[in-house]
C-alpha atoms as a PDB file:
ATOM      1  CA  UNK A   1      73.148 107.444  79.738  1.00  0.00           C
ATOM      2  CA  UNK A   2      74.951 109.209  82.338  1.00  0.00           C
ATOM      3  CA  UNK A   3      75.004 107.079  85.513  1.00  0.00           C
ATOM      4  CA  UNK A   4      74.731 108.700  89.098  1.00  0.00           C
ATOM      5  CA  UNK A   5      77.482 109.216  91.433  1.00  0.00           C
ATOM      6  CA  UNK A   6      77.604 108.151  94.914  1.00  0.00           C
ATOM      7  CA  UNK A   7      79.348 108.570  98.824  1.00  0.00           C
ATOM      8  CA  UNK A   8      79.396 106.586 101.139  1.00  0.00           C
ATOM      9  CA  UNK A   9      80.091 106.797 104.679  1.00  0.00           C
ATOM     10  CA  UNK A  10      82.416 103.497 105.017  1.00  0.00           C
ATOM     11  CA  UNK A  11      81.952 103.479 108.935  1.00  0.00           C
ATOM     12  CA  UNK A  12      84.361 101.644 110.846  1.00  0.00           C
ATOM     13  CA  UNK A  13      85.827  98.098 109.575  1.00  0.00           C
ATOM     14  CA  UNK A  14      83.532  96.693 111.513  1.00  0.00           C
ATOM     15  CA  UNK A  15      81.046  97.674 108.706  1.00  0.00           C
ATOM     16  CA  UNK A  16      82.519  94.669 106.485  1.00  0.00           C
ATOM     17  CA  UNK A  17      80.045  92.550 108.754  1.00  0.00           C
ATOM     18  CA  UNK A  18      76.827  91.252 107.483  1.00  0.00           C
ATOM     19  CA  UNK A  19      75.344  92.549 110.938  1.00  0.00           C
ATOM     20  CA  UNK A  20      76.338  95.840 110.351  1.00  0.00           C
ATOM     21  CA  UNK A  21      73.382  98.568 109.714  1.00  0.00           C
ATOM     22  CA  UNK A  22      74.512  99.912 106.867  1.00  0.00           C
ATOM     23  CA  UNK A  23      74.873  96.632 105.147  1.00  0.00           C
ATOM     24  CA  UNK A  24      71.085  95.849 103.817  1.00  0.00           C
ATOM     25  CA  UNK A  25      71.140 100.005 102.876  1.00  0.00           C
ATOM     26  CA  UNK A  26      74.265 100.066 100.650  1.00  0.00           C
ATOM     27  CA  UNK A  27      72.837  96.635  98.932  1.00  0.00           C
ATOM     28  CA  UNK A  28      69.530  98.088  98.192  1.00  0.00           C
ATOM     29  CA  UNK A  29      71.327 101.179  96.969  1.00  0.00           C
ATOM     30  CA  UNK A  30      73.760  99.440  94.574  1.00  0.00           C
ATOM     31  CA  UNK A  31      70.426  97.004  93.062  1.00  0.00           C
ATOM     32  CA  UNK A  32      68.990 100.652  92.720  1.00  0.00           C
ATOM     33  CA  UNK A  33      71.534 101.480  90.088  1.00  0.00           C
ATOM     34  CA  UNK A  34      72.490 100.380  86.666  1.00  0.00           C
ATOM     35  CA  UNK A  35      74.818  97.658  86.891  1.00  0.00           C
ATOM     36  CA  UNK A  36      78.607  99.680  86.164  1.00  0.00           C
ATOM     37  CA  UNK A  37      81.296  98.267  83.590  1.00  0.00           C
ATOM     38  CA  UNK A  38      83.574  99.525  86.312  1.00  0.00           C
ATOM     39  CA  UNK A  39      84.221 101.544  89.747  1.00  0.00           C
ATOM     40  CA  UNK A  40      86.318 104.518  90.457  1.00  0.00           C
ATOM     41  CA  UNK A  41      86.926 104.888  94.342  1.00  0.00           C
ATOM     42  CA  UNK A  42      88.150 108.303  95.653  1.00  0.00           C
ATOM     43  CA  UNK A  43      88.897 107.230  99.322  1.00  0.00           C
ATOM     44  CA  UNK A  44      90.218 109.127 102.577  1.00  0.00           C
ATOM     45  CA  UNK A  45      92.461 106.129 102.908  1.00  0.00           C
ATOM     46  CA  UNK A  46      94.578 106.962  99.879  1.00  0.00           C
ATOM     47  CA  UNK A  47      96.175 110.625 100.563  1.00  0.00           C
ATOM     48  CA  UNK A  48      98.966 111.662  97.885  1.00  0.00           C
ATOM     49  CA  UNK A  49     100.240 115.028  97.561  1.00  0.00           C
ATOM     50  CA  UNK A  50      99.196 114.763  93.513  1.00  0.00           C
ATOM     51  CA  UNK A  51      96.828 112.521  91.963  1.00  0.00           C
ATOM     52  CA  UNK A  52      97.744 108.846  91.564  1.00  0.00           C
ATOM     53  CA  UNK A  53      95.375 106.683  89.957  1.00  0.00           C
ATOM     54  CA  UNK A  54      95.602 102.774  91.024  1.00  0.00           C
ATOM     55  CA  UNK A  55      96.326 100.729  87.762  1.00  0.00           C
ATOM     56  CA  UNK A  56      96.481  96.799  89.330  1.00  0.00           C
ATOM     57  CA  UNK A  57      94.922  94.091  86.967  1.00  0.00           C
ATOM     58  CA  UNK A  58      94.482  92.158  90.256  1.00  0.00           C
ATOM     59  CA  UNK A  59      94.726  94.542  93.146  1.00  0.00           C
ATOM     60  CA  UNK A  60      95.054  92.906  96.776  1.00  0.00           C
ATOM     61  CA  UNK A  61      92.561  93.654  99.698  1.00  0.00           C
ATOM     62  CA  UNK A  62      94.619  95.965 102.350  1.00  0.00           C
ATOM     63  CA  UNK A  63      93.906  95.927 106.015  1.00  0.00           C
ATOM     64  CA  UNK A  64      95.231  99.309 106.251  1.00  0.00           C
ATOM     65  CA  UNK A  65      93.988  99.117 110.271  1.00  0.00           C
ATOM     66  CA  UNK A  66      94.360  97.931 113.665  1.00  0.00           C
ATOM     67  CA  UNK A  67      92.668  96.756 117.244  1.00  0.00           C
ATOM     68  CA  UNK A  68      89.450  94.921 115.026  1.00  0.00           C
ATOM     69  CA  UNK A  69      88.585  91.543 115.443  1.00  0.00           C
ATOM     70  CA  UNK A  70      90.862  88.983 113.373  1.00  0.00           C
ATOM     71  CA  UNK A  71      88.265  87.636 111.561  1.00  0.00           C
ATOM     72  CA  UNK A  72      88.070  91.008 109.871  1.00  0.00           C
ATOM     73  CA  UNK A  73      92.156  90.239 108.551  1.00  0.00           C
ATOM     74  CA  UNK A  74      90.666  87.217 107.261  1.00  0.00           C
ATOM     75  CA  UNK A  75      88.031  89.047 104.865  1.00  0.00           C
ATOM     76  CA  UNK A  76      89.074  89.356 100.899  1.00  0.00           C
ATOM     77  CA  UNK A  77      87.511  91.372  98.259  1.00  0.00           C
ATOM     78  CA  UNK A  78      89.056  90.152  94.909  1.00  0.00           C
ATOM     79  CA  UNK A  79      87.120  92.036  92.200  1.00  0.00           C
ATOM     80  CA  UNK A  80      90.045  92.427  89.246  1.00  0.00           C
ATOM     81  CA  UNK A  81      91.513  95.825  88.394  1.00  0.00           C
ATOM     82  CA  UNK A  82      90.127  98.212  85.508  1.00  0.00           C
ATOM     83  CA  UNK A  83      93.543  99.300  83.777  1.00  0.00           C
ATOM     84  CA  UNK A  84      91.576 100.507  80.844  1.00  0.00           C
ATOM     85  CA  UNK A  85      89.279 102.899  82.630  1.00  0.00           C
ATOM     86  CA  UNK A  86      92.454 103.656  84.758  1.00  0.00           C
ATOM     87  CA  UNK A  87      94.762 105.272  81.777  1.00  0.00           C
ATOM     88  CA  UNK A  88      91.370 106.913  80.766  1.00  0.00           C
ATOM     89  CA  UNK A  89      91.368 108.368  83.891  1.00  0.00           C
ATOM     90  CA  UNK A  90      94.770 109.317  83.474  1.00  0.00           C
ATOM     91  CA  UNK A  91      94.006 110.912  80.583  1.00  0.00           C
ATOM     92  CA  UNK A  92      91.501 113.415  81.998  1.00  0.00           C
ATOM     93  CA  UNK A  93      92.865 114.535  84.435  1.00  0.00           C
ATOM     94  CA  UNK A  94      95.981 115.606  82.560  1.00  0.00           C
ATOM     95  CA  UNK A  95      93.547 117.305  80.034  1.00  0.00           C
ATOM     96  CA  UNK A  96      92.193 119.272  83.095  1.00  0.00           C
ATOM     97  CA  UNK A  97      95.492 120.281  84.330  1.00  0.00           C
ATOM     98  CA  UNK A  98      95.955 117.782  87.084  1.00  0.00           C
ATOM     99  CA  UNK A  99      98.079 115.340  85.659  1.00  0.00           C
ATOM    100  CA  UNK A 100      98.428 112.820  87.717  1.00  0.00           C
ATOM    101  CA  UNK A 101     100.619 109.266  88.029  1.00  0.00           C
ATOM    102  CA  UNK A 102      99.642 105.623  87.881  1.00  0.00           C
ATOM    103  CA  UNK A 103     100.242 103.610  90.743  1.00  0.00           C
ATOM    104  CA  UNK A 104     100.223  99.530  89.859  1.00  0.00           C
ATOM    105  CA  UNK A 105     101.005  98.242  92.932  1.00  0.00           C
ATOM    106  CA  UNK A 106      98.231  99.791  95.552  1.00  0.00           C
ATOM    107  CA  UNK A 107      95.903  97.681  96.476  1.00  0.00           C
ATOM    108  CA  UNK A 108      92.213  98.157  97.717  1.00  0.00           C
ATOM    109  CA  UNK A 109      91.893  99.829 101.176  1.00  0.00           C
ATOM    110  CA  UNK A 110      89.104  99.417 103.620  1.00  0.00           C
ATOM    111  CA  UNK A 111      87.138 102.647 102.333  1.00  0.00           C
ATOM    112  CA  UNK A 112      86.926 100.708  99.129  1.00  0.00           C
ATOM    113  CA  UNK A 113      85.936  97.294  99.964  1.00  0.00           C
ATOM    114  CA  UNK A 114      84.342  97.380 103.122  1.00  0.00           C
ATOM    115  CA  UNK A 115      81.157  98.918 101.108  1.00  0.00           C
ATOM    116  CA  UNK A 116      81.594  97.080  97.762  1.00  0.00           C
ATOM    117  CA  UNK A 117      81.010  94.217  99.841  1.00  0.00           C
ATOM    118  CA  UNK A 118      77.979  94.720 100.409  1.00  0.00           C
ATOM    119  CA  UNK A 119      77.180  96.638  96.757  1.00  0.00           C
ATOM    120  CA  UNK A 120      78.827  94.237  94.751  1.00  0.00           C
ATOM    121  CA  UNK A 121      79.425  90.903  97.085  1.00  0.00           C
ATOM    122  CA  UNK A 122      79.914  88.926  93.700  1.00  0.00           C
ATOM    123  CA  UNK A 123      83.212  90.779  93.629  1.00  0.00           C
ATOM    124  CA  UNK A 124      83.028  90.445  89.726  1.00  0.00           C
ATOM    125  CA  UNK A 125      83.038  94.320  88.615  1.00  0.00           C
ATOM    126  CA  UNK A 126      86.257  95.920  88.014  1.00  0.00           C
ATOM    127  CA  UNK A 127      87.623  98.545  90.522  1.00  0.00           C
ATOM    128  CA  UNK A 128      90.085 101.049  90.765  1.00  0.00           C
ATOM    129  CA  UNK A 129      90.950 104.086  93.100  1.00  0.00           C
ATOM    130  CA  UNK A 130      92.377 107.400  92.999  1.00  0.00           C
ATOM    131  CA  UNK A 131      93.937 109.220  96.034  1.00  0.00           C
ATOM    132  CA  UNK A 132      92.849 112.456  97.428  1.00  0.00           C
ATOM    133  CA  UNK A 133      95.218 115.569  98.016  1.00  0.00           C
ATOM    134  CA  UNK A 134      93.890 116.452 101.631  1.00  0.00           C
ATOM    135  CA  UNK A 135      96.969 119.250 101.658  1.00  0.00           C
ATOM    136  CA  UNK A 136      95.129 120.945  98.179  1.00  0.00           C
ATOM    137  CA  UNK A 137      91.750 121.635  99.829  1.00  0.00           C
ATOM    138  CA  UNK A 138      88.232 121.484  99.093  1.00  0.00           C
ATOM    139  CA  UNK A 139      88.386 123.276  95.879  1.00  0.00           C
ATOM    140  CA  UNK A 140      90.985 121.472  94.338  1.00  0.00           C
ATOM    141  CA  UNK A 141      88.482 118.479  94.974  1.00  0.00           C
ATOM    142  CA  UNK A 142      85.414 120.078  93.038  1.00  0.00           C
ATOM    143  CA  UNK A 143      87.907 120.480  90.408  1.00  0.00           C
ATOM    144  CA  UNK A 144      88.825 116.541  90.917  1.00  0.00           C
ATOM    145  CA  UNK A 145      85.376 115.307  90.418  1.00  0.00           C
ATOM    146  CA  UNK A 146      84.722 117.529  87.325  1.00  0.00           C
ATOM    147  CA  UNK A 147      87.207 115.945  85.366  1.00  0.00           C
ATOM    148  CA  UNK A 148      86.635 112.792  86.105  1.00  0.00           C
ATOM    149  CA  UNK A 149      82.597 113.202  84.748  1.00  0.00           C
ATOM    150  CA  UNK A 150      82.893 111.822  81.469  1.00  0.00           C
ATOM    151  CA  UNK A 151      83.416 108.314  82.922  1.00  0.00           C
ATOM    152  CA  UNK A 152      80.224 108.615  84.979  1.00  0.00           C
ATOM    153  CA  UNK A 153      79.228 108.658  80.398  1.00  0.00           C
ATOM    154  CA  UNK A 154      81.096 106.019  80.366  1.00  0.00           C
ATOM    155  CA  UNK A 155      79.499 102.847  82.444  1.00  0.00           C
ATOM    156  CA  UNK A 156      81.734 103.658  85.512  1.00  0.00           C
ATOM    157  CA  UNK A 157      80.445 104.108  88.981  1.00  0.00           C
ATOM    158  CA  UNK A 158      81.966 107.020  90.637  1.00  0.00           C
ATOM    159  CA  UNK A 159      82.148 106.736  94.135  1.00  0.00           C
ATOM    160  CA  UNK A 160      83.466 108.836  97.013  1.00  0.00           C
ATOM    161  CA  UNK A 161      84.182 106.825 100.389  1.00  0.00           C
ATOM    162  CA  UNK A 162      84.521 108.775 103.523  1.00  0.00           C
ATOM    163  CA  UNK A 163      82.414 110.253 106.411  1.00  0.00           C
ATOM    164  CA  UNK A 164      79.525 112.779 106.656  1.00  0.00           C
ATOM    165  CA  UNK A 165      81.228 113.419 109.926  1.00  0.00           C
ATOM    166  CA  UNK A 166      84.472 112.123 111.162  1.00  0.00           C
ATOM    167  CA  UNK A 167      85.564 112.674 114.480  1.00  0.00           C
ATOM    168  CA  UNK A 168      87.701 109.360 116.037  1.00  0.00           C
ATOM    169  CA  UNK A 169      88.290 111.149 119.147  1.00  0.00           C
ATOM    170  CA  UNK A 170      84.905 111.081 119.852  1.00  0.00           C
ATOM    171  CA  UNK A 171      84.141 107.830 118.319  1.00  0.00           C
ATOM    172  CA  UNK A 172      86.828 106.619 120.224  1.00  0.00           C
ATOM    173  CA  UNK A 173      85.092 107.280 123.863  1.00  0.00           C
ATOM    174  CA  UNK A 174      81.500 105.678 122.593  1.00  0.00           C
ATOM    175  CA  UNK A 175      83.409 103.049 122.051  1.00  0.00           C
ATOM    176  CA  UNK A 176      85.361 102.741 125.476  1.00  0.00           C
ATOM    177  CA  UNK A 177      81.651 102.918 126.743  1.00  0.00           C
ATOM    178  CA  UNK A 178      79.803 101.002 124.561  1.00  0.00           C
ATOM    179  CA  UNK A 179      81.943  98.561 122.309  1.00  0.00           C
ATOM    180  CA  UNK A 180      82.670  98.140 118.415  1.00  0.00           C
ATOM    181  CA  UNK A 181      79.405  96.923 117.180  1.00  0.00           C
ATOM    182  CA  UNK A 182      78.866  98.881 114.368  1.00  0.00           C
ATOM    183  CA  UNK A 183      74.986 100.851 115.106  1.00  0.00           C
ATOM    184  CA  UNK A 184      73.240 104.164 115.702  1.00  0.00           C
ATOM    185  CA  UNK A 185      74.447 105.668 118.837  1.00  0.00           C
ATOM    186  CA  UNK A 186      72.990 108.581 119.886  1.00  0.00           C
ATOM    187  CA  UNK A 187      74.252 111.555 117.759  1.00  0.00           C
ATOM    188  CA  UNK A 188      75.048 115.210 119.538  1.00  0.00           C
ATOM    189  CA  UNK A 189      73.328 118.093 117.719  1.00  0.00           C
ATOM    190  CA  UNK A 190      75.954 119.099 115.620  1.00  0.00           C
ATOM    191  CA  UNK A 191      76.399 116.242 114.020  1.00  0.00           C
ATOM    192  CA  UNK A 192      72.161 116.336 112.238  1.00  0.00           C
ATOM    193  CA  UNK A 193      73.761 120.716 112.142  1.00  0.00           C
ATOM    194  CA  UNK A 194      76.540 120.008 110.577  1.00  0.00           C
ATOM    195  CA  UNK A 195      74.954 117.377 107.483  1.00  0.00           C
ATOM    196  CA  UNK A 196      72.407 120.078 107.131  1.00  0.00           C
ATOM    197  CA  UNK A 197      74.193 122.661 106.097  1.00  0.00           C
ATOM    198  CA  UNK A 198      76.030 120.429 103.551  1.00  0.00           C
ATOM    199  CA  UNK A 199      72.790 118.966 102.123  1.00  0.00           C
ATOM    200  CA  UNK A 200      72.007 123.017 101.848  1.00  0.00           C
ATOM    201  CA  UNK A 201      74.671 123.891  99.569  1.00  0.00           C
ATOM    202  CA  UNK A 202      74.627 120.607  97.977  1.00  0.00           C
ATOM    203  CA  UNK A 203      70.958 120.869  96.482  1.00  0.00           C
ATOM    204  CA  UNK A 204      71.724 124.898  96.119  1.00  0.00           C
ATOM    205  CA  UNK A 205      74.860 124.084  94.368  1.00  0.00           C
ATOM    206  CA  UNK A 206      76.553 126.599  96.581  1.00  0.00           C
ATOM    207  CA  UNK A 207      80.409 125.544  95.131  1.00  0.00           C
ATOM    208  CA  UNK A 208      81.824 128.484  97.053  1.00  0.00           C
ATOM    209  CA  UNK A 209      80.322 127.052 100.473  1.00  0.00           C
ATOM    210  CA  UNK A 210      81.621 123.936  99.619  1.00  0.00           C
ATOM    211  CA  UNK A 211      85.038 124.980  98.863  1.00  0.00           C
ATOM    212  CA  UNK A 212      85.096 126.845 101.975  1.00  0.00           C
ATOM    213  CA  UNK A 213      82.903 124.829 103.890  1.00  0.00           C
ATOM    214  CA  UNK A 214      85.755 124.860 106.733  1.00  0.00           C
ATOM    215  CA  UNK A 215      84.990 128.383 107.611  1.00  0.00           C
ATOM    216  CA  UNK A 216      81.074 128.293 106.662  1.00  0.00           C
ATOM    217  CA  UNK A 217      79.553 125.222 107.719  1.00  0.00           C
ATOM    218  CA  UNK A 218      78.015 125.084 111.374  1.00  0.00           C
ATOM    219  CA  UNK A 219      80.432 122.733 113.524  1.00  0.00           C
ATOM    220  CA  UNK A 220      82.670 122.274 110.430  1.00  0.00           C
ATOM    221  CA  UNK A 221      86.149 121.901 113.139  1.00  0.00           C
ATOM    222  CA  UNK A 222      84.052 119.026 115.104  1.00  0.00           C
ATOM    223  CA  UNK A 223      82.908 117.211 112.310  1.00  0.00           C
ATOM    224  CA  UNK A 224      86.064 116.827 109.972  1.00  0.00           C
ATOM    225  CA  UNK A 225      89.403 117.583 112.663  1.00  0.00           C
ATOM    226  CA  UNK A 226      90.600 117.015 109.466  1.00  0.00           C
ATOM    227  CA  UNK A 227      90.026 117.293 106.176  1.00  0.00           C
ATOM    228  CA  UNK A 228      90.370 113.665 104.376  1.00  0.00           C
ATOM    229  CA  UNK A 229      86.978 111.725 105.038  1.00  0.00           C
ATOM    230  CA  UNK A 230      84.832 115.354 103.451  1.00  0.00           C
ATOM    231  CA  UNK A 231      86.998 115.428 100.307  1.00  0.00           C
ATOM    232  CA  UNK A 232      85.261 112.444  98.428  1.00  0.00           C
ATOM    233  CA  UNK A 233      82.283 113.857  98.842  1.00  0.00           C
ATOM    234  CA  UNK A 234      83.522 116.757  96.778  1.00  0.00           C
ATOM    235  CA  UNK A 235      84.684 114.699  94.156  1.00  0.00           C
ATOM    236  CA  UNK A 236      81.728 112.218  93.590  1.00  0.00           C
ATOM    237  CA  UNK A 237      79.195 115.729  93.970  1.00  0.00           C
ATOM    238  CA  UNK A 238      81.625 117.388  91.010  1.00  0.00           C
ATOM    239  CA  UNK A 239      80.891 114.544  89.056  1.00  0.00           C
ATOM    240  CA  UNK A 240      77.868 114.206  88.375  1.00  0.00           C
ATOM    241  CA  UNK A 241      77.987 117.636  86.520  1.00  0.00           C
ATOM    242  CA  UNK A 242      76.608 120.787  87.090  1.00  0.00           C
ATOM    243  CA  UNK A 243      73.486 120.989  89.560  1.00  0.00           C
ATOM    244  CA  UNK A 244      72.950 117.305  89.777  1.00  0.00           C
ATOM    245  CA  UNK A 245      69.435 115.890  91.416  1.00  0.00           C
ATOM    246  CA  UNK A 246      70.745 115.448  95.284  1.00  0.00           C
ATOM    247  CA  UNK A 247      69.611 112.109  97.154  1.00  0.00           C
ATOM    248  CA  UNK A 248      70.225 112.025 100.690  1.00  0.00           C
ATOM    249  CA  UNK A 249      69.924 108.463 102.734  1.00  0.00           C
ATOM    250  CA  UNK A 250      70.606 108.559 106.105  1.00  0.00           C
ATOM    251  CA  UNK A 251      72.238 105.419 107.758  1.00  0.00           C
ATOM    252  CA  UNK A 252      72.688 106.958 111.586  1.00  0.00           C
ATOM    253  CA  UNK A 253      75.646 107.908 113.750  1.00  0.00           C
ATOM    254  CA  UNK A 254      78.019 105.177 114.088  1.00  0.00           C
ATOM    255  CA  UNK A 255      79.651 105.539 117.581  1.00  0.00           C
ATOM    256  CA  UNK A 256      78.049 108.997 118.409  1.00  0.00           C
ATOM    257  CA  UNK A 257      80.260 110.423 116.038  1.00  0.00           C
ATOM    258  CA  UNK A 258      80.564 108.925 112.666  1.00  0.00           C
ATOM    259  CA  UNK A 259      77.360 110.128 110.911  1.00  0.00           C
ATOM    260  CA  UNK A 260      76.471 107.305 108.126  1.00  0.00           C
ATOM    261  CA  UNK A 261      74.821 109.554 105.733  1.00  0.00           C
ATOM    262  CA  UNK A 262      75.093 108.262 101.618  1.00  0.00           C
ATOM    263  CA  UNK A 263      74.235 110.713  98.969  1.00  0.00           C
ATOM    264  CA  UNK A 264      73.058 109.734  95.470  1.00  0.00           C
ATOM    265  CA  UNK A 265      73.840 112.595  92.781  1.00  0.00           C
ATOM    266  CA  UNK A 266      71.581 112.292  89.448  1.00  0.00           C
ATOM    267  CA  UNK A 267      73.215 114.388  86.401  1.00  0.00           C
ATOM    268  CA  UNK A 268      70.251 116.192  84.892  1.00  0.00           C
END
């Protein structure tokens, strides 16, 4: 059985908390789901120029971020590494032409964990990441995800961790105004525009939009000022195979900006 792949919008750091709105969500979407043997992470907070694929047996927890509450610094995830799954990974993408390198000393960044937290708080599954290529483009990230589909065959959760929309200048103002508790501010209309349109080509399986989603999608400039927290979502859609089942849950706009949005893809 193939199993589903996922993205997540990781939100802010502040997300890690057990107060957060997101938090009961992701948990009742991971007890939705077969339990993995493992968990492939393709975060915006890993950008190489070519592939790398993280291959620690015990990787550390980063806190690749600043101006958040201590107590967030004080927060470890310590599921173990999957170095197994991680040269299989290797090994596909090189048969796809994308041959990428092993990195053993990367740990976990907050894209990663902050959700797992919540999805797997036992902290007892294996997980590993691979880095996105934000200078490649959209396209080169459809191409990501399909190669990596066989381990979705395999017992692995494939998950991309970014943003349905990602803009921190804006963020950053709500938050000037309103503080850093994570919650649902109120969202301008491009944001709901903007999700739309993906959801759109998503369930149409429109891979040229996608790939050129910069130029196509309503508000596309405003919603990703760049390109990193959109990419995973190209990888984990590619995944699941051609025309998966699309899922959309909707989590809110964190910060009048950061729109929450998870997606479930179901190979068929």
């Amino acid at each position: 059985m193939r199993l589903p792949t996922l993205f997540v919008s990781h939100g802010s750091p502040m997300c890690a908390l057990r107060t957060s709105p997101a938090a009961e969500p992701w948990a009742a979407l991971a007890r939705g789901l077969p339990r993995p043997r493992a968990v492939l992470v393709a975060s915006a907070h890993w950008e190489t120029e070519l592939p790398m694929v993280g291959t620690a047996a015990r990787p550390e927890t980063l806190h690749d971020f600043g101006g958040f509450p201590p107590a967030l610094d004080r927060i470890r995830y310590p599921a173990p590494g999957a170095p197994e799954q991680a040269a299989r990974t290797l090994d596909l993408l090189a048969a796809a032409g994308l041959p990428a390198s092993a990195n053993g000393c990367r740990g976990l960044d907050h894209g990663t964990w902050v959700p797992l937290l919540h999805m797997l708080p036992e902290a007892d599954v294996p997980v590993f990441q691979v880095s996105i290529q934000t200078s490649l483009g959209a396209a080169h990230h459809l191409r990501l995800g399909a190669a990596l589909a066989p381990l979705a065959g395999e017992g692995v959760w494939i998950i991309g961790s970014g943003s349905m929309t990602h803009n921190l200048h804006e963020w950053g103002r709500f938050v000037q105004d309103h503080g850093l508790e994570p919650g649902a501010g109120e969202a301008p209309a491009y944001v709901r525009e903007f999700g739309d349109a993906i959801e759109t080509a998503l369930r149409r399986a429109d891979l040229e939009f996608l790939a050129s989603y910069r130029e196509r999608a309503p508000h596309a400039q405003r919603a990703h000022p760049s390109d990193e927290h959109f990419l995973p979502l190209l990888v984990a859609y590619a995944a699941a195979g051609s025309h998966p089942q699309v899922e959309r849950i909707e989590l809110g706009v964190d910060g009048g900006a950061i729109a929450m949005d998870a997606f479930v893809f179901r190979p068929l």
